[in-house]
N, C-alpha and C. Protein backbone atom coordinates (compact mmCIF):
# COMPACT_ATOMS: atom_id res chain seq x y z
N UNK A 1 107.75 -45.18 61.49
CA UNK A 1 107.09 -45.51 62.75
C UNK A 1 106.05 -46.61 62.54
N UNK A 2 105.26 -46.68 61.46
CA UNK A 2 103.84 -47.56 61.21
C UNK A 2 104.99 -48.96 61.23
N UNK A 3 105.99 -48.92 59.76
CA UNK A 3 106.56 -49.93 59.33
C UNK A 3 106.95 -50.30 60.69
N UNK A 4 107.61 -50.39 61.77
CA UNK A 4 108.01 -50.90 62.89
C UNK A 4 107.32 -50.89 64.20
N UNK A 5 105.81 -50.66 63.58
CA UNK A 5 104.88 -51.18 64.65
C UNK A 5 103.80 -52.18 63.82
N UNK A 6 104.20 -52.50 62.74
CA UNK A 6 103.68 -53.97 61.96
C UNK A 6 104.72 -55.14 62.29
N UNK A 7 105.69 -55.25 62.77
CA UNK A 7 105.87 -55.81 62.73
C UNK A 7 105.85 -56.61 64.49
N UNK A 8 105.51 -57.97 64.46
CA UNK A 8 104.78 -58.37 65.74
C UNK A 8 105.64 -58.18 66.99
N UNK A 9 107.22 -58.53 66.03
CA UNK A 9 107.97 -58.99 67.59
C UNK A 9 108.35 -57.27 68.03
N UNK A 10 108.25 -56.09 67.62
CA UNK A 10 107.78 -54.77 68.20
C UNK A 10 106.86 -54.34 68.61
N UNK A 11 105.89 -54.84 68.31
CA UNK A 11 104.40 -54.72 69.23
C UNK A 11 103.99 -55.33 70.37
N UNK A 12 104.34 -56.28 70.70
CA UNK A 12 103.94 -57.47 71.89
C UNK A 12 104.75 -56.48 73.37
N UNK A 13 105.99 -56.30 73.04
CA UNK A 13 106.83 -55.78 74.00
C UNK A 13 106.12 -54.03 74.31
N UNK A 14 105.74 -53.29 73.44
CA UNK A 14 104.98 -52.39 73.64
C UNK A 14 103.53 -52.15 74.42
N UNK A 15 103.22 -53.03 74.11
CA UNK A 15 101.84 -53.37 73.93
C UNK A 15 101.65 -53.92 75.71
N UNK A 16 102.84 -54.62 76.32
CA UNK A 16 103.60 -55.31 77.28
C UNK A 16 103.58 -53.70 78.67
N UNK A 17 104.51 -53.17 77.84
CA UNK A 17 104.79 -51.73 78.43
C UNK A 17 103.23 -50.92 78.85
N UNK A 18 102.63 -50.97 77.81
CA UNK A 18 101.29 -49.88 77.95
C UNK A 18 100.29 -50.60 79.20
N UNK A 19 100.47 -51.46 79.39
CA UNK A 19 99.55 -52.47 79.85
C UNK A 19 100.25 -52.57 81.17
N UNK A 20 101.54 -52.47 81.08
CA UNK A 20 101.91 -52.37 82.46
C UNK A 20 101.45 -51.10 83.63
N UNK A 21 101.89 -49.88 82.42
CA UNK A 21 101.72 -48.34 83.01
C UNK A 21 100.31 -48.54 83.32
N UNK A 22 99.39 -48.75 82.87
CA UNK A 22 98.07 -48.89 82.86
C UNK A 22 97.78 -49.55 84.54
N UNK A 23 98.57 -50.58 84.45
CA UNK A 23 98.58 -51.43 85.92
C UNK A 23 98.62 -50.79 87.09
N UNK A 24 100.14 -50.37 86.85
CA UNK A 24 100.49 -48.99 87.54
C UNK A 24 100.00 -47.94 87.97
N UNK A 25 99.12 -47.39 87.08
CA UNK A 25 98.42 -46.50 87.17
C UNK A 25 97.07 -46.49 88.47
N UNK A 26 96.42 -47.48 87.56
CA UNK A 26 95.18 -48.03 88.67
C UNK A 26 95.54 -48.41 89.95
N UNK A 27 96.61 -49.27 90.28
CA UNK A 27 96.75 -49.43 91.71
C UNK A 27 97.05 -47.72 92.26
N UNK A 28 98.38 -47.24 92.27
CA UNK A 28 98.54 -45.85 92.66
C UNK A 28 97.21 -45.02 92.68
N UNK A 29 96.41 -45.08 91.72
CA UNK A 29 95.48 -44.07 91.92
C UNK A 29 94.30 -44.78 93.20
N UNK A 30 93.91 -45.98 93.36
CA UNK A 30 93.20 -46.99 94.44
C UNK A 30 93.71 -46.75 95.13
N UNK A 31 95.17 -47.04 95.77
CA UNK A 31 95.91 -46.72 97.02
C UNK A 31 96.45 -45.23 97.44
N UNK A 32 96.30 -44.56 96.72
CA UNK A 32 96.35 -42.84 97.18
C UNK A 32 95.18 -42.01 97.35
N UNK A 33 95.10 -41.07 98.07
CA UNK A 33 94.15 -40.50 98.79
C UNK A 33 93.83 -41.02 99.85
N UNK A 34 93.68 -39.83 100.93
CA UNK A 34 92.51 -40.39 102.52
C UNK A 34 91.29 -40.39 101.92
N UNK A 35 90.65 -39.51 101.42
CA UNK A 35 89.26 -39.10 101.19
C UNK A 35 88.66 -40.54 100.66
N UNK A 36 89.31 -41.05 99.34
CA UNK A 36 89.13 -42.17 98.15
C UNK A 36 89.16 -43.28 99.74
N UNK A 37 90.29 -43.62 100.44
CA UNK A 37 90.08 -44.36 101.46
C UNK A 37 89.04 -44.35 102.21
N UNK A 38 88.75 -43.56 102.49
CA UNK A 38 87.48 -43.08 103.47
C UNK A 38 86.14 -43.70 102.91
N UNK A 39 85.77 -43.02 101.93
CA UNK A 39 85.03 -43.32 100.81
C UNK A 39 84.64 -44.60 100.48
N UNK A 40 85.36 -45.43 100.04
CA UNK A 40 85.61 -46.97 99.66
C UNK A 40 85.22 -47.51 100.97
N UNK A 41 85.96 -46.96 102.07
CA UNK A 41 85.54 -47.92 103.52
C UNK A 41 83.97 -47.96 103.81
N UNK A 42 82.99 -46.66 103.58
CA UNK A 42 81.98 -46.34 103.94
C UNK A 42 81.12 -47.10 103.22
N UNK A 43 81.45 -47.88 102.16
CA UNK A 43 80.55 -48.61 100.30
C UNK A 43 80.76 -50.15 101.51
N UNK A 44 81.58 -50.51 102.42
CA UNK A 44 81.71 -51.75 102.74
C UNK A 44 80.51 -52.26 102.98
N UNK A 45 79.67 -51.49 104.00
CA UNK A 45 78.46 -52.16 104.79
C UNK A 45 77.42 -52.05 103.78
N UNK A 46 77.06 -51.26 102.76
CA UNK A 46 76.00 -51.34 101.96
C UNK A 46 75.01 -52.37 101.68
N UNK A 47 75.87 -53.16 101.34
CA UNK A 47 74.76 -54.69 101.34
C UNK A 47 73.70 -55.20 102.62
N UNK A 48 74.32 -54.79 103.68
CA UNK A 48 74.07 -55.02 104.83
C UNK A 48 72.76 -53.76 105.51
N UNK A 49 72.02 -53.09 104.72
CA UNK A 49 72.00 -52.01 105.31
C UNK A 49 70.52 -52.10 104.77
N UNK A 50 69.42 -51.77 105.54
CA UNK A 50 67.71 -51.74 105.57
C UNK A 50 68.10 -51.04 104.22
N UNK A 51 66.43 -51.27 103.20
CA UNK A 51 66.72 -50.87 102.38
C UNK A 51 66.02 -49.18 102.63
N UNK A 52 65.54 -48.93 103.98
CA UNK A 52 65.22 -47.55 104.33
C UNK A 52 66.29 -46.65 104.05
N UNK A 53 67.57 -47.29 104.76
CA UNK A 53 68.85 -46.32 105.42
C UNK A 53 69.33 -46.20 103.65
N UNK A 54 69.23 -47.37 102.13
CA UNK A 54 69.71 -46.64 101.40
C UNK A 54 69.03 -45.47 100.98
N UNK A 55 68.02 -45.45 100.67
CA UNK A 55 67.44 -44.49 100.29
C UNK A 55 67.91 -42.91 100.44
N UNK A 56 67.94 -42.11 99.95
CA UNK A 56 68.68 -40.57 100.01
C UNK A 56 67.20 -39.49 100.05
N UNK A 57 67.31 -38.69 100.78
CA UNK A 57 66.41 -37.65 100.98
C UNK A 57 65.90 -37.00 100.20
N UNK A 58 66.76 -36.95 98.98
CA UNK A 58 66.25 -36.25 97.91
C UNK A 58 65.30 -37.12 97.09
N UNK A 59 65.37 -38.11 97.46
CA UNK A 59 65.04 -39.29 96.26
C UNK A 59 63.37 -39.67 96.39
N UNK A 60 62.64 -39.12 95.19
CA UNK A 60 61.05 -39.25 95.94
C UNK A 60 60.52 -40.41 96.30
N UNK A 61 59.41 -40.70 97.24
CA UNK A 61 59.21 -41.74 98.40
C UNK A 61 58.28 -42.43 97.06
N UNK A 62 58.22 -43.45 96.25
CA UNK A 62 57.30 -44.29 95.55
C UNK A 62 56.33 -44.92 96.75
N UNK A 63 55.14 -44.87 96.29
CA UNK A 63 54.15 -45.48 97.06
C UNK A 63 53.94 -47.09 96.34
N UNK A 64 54.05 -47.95 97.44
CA UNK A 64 53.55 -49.46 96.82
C UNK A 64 52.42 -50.11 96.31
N UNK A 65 52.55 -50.55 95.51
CA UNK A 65 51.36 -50.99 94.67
C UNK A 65 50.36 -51.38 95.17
N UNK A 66 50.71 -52.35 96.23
CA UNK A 66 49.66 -52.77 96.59
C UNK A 66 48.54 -52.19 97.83
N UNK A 67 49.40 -51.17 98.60
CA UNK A 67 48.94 -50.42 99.27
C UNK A 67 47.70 -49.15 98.34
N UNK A 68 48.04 -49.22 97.33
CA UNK A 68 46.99 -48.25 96.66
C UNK A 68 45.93 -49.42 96.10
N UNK A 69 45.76 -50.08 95.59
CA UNK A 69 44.72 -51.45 95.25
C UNK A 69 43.76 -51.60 96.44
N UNK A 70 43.44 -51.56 97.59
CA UNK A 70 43.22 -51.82 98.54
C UNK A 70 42.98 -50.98 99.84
């Protein structure tokens, strides 16, 4: 098995294969599921969004620097 994976012109074509499944893989798993759809759609507007609304409830409120100086 080693001896005939040293040699190149058996490896490239393998190597070809793994890289494909791999391809394969990632799209099918991106394009399946509602939830993963759902999900991904909701990440669209983020950029777009006060930086109030990111913030999460759990996440403690930091007070600004300069508001304490003063």
């Amino acid at each position: 098995m080693f001896e005939w994976l040293s040699h190149m012109e058996n490896t490239k074509p393998l190597a070809l294969v793994i890289f494909f499944l791999t391809f394969v893989g990632i799209i099918v798993y991106v394009f399946s599921g509602k939830k993963r759809a759902k999900r991904l759609e909701s990440y669209k507007n983020i950029p777009f969004l006060d930086d109030e609304d990111k913030t999460s409830p759990q996440a403690p409120k930091v007070a600004d620097k300069d508001q304490d100086n003063g």
